[in-house]
Protein backbone atom coordinates (compact mmCIF):
# COMPACT_ATOMS: atom_id res chain seq x y z
CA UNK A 1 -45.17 -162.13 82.85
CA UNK A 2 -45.79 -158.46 83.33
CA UNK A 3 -45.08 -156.32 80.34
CA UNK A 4 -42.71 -154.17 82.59
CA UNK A 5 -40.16 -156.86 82.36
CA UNK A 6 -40.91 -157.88 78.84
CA UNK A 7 -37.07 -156.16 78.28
CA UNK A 8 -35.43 -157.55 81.04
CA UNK A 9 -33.13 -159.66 79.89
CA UNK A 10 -29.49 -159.68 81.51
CA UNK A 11 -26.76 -159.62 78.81
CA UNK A 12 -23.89 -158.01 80.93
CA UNK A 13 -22.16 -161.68 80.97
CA UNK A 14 -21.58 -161.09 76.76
CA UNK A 15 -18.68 -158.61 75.97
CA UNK A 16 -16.21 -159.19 78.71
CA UNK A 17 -14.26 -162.28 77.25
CA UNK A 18 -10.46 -161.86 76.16
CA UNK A 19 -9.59 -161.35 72.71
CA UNK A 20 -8.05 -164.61 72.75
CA UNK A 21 -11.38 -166.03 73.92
CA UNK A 22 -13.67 -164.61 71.47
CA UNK A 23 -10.74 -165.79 69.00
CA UNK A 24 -11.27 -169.56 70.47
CA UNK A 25 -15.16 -169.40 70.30
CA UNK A 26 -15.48 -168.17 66.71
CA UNK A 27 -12.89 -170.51 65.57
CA UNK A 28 -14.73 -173.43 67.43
CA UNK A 29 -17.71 -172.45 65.94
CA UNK A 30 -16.33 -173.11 62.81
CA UNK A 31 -15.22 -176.08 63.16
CA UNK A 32 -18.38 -177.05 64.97
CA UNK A 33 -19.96 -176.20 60.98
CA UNK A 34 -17.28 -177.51 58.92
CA UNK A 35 -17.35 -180.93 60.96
CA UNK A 36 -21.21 -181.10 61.10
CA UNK A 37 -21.39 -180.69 57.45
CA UNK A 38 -18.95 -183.25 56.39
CA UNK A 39 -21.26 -185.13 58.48
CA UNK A 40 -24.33 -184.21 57.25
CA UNK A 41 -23.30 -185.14 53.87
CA UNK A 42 -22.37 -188.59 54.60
CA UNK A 43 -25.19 -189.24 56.80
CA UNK A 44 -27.48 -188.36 53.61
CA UNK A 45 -26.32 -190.43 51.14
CA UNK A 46 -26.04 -193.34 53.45
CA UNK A 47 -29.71 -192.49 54.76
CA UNK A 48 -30.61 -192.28 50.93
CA UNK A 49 -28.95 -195.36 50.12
CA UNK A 50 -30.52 -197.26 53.24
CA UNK A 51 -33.77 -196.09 51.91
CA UNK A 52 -34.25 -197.28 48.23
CA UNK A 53 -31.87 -200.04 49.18
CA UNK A 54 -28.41 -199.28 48.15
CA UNK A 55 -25.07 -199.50 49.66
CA UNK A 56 -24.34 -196.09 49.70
CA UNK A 57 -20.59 -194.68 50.04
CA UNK A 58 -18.02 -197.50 51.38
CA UNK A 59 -14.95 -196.60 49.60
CA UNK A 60 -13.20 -193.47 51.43
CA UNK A 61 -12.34 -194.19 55.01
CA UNK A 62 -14.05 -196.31 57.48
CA UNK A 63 -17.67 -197.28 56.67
CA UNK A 64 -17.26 -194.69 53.92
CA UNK A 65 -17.33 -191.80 56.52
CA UNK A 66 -14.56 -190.03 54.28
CA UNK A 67 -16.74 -189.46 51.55
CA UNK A 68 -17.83 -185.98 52.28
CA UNK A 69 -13.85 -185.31 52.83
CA UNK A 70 -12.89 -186.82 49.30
CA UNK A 71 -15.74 -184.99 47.38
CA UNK A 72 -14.32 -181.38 48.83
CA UNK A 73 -10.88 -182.82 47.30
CA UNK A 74 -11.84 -183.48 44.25
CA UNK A 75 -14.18 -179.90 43.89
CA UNK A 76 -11.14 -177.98 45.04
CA UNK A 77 -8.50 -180.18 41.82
CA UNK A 78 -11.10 -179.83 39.01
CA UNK A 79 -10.81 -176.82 36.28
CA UNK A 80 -12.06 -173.72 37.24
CA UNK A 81 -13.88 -172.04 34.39
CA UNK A 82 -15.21 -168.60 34.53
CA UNK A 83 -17.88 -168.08 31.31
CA UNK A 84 -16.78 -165.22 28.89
CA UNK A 85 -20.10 -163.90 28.79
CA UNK A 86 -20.42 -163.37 32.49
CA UNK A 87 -19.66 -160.41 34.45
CA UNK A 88 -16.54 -161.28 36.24
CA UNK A 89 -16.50 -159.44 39.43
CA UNK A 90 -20.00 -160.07 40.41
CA UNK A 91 -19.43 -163.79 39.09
CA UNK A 92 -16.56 -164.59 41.80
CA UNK A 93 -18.04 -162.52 44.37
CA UNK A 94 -21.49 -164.79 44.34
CA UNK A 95 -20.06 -167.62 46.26
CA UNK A 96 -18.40 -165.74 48.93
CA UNK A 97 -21.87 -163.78 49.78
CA UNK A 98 -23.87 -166.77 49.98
CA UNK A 99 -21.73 -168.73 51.93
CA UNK A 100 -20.00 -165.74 54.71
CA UNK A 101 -23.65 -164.96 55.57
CA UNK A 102 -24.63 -168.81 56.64
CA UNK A 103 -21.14 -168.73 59.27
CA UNK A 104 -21.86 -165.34 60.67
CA UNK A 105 -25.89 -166.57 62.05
CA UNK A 106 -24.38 -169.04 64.04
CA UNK A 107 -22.52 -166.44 66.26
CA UNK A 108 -25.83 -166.07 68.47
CA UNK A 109 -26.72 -169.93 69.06
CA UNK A 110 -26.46 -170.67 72.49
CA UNK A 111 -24.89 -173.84 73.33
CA UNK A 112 -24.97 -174.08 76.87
CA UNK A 113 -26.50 -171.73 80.01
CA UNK A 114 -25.40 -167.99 79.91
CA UNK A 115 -24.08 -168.06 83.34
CA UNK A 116 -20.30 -168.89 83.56
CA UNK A 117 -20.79 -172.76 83.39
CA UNK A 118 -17.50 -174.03 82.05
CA UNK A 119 -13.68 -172.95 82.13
CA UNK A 120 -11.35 -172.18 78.70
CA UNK A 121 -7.72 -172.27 79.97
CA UNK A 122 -8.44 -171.13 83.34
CA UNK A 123 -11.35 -168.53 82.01
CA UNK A 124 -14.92 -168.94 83.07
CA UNK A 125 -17.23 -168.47 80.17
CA UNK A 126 -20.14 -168.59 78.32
CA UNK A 127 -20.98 -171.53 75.49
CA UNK A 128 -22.22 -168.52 73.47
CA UNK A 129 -20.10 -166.46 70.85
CA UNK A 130 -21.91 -163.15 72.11
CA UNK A 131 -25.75 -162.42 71.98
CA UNK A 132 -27.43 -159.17 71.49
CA UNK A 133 -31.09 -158.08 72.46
CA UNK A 134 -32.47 -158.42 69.13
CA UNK A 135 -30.25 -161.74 68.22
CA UNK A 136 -33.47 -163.12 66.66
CA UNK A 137 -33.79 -160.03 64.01
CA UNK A 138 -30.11 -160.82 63.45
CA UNK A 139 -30.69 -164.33 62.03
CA UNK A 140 -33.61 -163.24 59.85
CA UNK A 141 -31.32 -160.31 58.17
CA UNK A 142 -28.26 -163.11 57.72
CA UNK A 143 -30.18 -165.22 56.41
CA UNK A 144 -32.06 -162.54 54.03
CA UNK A 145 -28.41 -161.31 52.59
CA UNK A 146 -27.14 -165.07 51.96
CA UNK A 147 -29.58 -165.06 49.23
CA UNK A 148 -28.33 -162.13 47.37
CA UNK A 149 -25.74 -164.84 46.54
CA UNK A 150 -28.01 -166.98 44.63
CA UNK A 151 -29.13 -163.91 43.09
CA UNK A 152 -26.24 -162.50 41.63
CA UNK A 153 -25.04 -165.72 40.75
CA UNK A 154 -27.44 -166.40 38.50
CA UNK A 155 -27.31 -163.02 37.23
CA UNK A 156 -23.73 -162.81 36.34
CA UNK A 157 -23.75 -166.50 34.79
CA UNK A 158 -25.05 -164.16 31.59
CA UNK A 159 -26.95 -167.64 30.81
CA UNK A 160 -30.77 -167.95 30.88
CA UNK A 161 -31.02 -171.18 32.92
CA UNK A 162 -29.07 -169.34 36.35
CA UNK A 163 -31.28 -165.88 35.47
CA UNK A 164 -34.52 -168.22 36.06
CA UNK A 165 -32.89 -169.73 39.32
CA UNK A 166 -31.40 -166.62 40.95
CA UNK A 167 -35.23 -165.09 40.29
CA UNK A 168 -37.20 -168.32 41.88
CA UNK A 169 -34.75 -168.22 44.75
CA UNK A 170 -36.11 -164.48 45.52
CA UNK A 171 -39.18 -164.77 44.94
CA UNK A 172 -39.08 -167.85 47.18
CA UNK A 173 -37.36 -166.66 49.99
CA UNK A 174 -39.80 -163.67 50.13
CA UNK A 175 -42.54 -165.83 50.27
CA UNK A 176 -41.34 -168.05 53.32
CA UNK A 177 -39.62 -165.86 55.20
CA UNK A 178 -43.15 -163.99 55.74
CA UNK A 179 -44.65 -167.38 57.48
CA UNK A 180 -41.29 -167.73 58.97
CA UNK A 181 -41.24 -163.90 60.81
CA UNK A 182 -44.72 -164.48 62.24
CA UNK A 183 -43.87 -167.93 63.66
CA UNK A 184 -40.81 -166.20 65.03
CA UNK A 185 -42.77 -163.43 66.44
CA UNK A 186 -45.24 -165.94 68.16
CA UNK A 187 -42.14 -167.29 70.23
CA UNK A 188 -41.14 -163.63 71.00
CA UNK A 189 -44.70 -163.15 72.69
CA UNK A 190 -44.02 -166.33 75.05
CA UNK A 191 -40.66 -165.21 76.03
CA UNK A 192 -41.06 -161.62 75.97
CA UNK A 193 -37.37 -161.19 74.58
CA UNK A 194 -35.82 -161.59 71.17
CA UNK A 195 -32.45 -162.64 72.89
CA UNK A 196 -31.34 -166.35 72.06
CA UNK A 197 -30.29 -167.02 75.45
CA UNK A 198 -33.50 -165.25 77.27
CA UNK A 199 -35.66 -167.58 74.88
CA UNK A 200 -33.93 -170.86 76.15
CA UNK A 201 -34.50 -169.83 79.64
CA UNK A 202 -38.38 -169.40 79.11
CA UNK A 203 -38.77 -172.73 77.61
CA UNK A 204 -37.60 -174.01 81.66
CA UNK A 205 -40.54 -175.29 82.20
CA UNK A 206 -41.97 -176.04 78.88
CA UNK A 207 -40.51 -176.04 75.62
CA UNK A 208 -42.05 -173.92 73.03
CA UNK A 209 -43.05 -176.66 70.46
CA UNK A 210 -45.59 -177.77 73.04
CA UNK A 211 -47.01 -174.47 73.83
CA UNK A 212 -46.51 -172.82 70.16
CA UNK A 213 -47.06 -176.24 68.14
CA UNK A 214 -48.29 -174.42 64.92
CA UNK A 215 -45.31 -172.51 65.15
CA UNK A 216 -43.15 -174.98 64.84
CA UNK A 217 -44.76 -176.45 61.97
CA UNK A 218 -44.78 -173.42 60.44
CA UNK A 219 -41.41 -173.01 60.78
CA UNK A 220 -40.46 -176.58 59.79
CA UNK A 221 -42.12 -176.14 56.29
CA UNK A 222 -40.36 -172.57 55.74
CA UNK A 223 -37.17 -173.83 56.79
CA UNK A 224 -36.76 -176.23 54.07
CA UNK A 225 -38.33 -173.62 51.72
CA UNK A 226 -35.64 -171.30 53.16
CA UNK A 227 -33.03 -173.10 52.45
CA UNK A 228 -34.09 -174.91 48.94
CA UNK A 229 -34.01 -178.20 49.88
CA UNK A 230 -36.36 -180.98 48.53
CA UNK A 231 -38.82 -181.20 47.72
CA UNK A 232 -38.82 -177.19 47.83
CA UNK A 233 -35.41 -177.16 45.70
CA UNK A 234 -37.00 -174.60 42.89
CA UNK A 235 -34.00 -172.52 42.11
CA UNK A 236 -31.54 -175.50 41.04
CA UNK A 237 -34.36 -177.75 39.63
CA UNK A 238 -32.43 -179.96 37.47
CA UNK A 239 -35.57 -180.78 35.56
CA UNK A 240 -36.31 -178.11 34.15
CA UNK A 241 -33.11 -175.79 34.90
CA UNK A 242 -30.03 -177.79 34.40
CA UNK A 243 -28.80 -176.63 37.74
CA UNK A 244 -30.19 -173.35 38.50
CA UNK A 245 -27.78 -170.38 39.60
CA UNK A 246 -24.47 -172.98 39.68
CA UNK A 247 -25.25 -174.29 36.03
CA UNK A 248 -22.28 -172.14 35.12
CA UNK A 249 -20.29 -172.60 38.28
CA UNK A 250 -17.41 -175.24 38.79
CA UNK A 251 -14.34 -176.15 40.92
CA UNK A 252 -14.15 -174.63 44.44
CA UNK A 253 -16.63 -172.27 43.79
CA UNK A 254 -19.52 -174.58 42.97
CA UNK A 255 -18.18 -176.39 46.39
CA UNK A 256 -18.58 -173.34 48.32
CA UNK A 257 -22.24 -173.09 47.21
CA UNK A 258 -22.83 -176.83 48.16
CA UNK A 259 -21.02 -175.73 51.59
CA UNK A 260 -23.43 -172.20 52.15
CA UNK A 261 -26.13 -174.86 51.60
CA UNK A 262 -25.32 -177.13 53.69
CA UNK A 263 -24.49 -174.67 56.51
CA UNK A 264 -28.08 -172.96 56.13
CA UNK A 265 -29.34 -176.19 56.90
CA UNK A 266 -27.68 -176.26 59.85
CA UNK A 267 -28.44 -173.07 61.13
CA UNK A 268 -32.22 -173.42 60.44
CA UNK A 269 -32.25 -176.10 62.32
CA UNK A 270 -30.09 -175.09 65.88
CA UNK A 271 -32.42 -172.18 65.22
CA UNK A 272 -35.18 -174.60 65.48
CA UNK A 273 -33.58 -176.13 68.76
CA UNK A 274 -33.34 -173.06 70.11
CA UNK A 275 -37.14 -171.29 69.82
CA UNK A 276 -39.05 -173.85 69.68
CA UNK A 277 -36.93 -177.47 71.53
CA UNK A 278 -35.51 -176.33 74.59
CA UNK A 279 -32.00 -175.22 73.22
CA UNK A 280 -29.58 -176.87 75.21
CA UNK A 281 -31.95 -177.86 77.85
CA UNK A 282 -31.65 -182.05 78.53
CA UNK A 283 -34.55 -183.77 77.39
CA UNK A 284 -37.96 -184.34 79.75
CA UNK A 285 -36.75 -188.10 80.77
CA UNK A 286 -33.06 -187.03 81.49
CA UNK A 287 -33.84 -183.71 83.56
CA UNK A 288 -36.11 -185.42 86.00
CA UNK A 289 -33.55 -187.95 87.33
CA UNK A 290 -30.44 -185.91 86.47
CA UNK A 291 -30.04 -182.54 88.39
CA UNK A 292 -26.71 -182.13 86.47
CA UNK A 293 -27.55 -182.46 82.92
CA UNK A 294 -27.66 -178.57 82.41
CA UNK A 295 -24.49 -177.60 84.06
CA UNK A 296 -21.18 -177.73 82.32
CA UNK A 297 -20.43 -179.24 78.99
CA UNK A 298 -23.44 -181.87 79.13
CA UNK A 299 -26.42 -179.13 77.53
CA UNK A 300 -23.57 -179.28 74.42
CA UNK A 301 -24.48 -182.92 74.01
CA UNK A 302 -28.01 -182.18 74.20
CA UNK A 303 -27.91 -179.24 71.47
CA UNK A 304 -25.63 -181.33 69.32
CA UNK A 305 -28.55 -184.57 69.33
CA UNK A 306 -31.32 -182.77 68.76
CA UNK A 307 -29.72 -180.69 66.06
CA UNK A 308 -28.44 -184.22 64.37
CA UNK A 309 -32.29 -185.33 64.62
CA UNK A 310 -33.56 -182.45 62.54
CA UNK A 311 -30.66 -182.83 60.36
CA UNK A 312 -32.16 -186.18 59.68
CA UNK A 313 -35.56 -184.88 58.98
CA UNK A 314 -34.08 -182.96 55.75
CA UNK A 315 -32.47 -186.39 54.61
CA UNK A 316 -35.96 -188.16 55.03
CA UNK A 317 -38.30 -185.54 53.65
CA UNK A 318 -35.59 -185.51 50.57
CA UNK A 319 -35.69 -189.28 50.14
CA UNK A 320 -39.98 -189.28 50.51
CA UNK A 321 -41.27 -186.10 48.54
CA UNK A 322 -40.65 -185.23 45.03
CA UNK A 323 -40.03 -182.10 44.02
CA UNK A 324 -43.54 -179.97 44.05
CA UNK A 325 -44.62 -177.65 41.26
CA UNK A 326 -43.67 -173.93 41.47
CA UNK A 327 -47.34 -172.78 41.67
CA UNK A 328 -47.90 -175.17 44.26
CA UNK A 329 -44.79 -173.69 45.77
CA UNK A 330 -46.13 -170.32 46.22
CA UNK A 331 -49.45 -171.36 46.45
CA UNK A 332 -48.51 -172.84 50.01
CA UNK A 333 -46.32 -169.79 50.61
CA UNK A 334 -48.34 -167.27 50.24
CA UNK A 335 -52.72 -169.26 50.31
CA UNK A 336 -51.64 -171.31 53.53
CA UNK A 337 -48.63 -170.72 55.21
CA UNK A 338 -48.67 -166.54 55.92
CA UNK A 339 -53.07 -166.79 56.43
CA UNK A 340 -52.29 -169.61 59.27
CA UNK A 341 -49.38 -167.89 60.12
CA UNK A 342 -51.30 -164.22 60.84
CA UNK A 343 -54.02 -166.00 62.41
CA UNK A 344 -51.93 -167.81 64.96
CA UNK A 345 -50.05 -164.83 66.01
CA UNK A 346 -53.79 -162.94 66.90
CA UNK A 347 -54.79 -166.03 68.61
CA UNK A 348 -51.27 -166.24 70.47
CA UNK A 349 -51.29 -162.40 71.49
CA UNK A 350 -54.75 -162.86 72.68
CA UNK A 351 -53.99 -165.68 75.03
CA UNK A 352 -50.82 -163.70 76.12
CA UNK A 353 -53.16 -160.33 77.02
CA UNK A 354 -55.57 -162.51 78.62
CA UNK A 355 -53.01 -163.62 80.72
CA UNK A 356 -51.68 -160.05 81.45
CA UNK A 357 -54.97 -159.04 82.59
CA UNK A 358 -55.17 -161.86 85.40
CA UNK A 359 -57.43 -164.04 83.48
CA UNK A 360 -57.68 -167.96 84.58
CA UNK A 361 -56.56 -170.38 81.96
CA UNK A 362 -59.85 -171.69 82.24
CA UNK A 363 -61.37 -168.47 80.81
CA UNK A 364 -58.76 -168.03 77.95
CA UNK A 365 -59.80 -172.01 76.86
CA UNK A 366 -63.53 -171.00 76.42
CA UNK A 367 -63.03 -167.84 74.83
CA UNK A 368 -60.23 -169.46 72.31
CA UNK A 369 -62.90 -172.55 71.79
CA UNK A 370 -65.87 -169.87 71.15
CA UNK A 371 -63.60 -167.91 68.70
CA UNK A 372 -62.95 -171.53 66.88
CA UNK A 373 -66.42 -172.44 66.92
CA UNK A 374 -67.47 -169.28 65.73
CA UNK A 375 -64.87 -169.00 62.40
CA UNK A 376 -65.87 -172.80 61.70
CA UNK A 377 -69.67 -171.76 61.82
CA UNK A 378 -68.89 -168.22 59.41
CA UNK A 379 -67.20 -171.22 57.05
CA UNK A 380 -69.92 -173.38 57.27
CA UNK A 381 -72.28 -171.26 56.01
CA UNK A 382 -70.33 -169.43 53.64
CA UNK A 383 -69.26 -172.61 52.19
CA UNK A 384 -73.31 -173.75 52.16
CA UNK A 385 -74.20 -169.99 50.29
CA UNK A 386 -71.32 -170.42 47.68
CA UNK A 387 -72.34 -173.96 47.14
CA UNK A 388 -76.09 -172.43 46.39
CA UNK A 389 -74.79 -169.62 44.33
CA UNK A 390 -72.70 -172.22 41.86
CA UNK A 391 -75.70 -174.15 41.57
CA UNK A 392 -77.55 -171.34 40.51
CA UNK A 393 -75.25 -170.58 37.79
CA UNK A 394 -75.63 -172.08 34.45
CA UNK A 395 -72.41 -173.06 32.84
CA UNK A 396 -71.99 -171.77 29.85
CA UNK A 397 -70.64 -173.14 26.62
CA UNK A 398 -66.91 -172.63 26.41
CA UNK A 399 -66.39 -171.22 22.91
CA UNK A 400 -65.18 -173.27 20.24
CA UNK A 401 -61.64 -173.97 20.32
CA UNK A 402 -59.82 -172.91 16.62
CA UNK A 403 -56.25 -174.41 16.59
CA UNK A 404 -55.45 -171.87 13.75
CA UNK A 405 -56.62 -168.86 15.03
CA UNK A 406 -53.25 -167.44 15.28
CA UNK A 407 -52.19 -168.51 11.46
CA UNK A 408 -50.05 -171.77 12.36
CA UNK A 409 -51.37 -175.10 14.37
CA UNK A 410 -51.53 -174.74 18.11
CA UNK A 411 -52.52 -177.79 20.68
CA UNK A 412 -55.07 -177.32 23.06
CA UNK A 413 -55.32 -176.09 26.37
CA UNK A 414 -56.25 -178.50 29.32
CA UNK A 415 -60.33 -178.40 28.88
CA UNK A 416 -60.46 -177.69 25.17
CA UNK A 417 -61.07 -180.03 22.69
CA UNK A 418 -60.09 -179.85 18.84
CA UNK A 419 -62.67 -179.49 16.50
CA UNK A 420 -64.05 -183.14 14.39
CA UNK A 421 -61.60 -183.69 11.74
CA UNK A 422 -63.42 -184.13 8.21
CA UNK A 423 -62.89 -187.58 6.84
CA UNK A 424 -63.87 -189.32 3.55
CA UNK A 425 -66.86 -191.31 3.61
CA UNK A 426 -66.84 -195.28 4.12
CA UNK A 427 -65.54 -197.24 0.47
CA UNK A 428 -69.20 -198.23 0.35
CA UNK A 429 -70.87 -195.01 -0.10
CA UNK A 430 -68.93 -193.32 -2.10
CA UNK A 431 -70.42 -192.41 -5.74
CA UNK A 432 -69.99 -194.56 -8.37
CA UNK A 433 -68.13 -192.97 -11.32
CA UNK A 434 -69.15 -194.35 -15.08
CA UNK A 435 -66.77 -194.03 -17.43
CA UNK A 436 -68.32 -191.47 -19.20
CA UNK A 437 -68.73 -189.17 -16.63
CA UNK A 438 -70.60 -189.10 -12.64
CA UNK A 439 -74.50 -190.23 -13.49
CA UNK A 440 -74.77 -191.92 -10.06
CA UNK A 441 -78.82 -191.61 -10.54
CA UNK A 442 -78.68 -194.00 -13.58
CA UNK A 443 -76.11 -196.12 -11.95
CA UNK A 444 -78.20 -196.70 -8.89
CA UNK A 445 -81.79 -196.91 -10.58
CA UNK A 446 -80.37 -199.17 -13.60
CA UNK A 447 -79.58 -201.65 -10.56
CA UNK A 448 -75.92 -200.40 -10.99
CA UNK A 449 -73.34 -202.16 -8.77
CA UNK A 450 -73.13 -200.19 -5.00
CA UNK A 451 -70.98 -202.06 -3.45
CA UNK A 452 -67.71 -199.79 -4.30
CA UNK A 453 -66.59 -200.76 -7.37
CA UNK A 454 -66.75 -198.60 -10.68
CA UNK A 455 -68.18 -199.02 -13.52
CA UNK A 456 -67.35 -200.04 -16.71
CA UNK A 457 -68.36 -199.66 -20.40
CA UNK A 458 -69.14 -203.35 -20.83
């Protein structure tokens, strides 16, 4: 690709729908949510319940598909409290920011080619809301303000418990959505746009995950951090946190929480379909046989299955991983995830400016494998020097550890130990006490009794 047409993407098909027609899409694109999270929920707890060998929900509806349906019921008839101590504005207002934010990102998803593949009463159309030519940036901003509900909700609870889970919920976002922009920006060197649609018609040929695979991993692991889901679910740990920022929530708006949720999860992953899985595109066995499969409302199909199989992923990783610690939390966040992250996008706009210069793929291989070898080889032998240096080092004595240094007990620390307790000596050596007073010298030289018993007068 030549970097004059790195900005050559053709939007002029966006804009020039009816007002009735935009009207249609948004409203089918929220239904499209609505009816994928009612899904979504039922598919979880019968996944859960398949796994550690349950039934699972078989009350409401057929098979128990109503479930989902029945739960919003009963959220939407229970009491809704609002605490006295909490600030009342920001306290109703929480909900609606973090769950507005999670149905506007879905406005640039792509659900089919941008030509004019299918007809709407008569109109020829797009299956795409509207795209712009930085749709990508878009998401990442959406999906930054949805967590300023979590924040404020746990701020306004005027409870300690939400204050600790609004705070882990911005402090984790920050740290995964790092990772996540550099995976992102990887897939914008590829396809030399950050259009949604643009990025599904690079991935013609190949699909991203197989040219970017570190990518995708790293976006897999910071979309479930993104969107606090197990075993990354910090913020509403019930553990150690009661429920995090909805401890204090109830009613309709604790549902619409479960609902923003839900919905992130969903938009991670069609945002996952579409950088990194082909978008709409039919699957490698399908598009060889089938000229067809990407014309008309078929790619919909396509979209909607692979979006249903990384749905499913969430469901297994939650019913396989506990819940990790918070330092490990960050410690992958911001140790693993953003190094790897940085490192791949060098490597991946080296490859692309190798490729801009006219260099054979050939070429680009050896110089990627000598750049390997050569970072393994600076890590050998650092690792071999450090190994030295410790050696070198004496350890020294950890000082003693005083439980009452501070004036009352303490335990220890991992790696301390608490000092011997003083005992009394065994029955059998104590000293022998006469009745007249301790003369243990005559007792024991007189052939006195030793054997723990004291003496008498007689």
């Amino acid at each position: 690709m030549s970097p004059n047409l790195l900005a050559a993407e053709d939007l002029s098909m966006f804009g020039r729908d009816p007002w009735w027609l935009i009207l249609v899409k948004a409203v089918f694109c929220f239904a499209f949510l609505m009816v994928t999270v009612l899904l979504s929920i039922v598919m979880e707890r019968k996944v859960v319940a398949w796994m550690q060998l349950r039934v699972g929900p078989n009350r409401h509806g057929p098979w128990g598909m109503l479930q989902s349906l029945a739960d919003g019921v009963k959220l939407m008839l229970k009491e809704d409290v609002i605490v006295k101590r909490a600030d009342k504005a920001v306290y109703v207002l929480a909900p609606v920011v973090a769950a507005v934010p999670a149905f506007m990102a879905f406005a640039v998803i792509p659900f089919g080619p941008a030509g004019n593949e299918v007809s709407i009463f008569g109109q020829r159309t797009t299956m795409q809301l509207t795209d712009l030519p930085i749709a990508a940036l878009y998401l990442l901003a959406v999906a930054s303000v949805g967590i300023y509900g979590m924040v404020l909700a746990g701020w306004s609870s005027g409870s300690t418990y939400p204050l600790l889970g609004g705070l882990r919920s911005c402090a984790q976002m920050i740290s995964y959505e790092i990772a996540m922009g550099a995976a992102f920006a990887s897939v914008f060197l590829y396809s030399g746009s950050m259009s949604t649609s643009t990025i599904v018609e690079q991935q013609a040929d190949r699909w991203f995950v197989l040219l970017l695979p570190v990518s995708f991993l790293i976006y897999i692991v910071t979309m479930v951090g993104e969107v606090n889901r197990a075993p990354f679910d910090m913020p509403e740990s019930e553990g150690d946190l009661v429920g995090g920022f909805s401890t204090e929530y109830s009613s309709i708006k604790f549902a619409m929480f479960m609902l923003a949720e839900y919905i992130n999860m969903v938009t991670v992953s069609a945002v996952a379909v579409t950088f990194f899985l082909g978008g709409w595109r039919a699957p490698w066995p399908v598009s060889t046989f089938w000229e067809g499969a990407n014309h008309g409302w078929w790619p919909m199909l396509w979209f909607t299955g692979k979006l249903l199989s990384l749905l499913f992923c969430f469901v297994w990783l939650r019913g396989t991983l506990p819940r990790v610690r918070y330092d490990q939390l960050m410690k992958l966040g911001w140790k693993v995830l953003i190094p790897v992250a940085l490192v791949w996008l060098m490597a991946v706009a080296t490859v692309r400016a190798l490729r801009n210069e006219n260099y054979e793929f050939a070429d680009i291989a050896l110089y990627i494998a000598g750049a390997v070898l050569t970072l393994l080889l600076l890590s050998f032998v650092a690792d071999m020097f450090r190994s030295r240096a410790k050696e070198a080092e004496q350890p020294e004595e950890p000082p003693a550890f005083d439980p009452m240094a501070g004036g009352f007990p303490v335990p220890p620390l991992p790696g301390q130990e608490l000092p011997p307790v003083p005992r009394r000596r065994p029955h059998r050596e104590r000293e022998l006490i006469a009745s007249g007073g301790p003369d243990t010298q005559s007792d024991g030289s007189l052939g006195g009794s030793t054997d723990g018993k004291e003496a008498s007068d007689g």
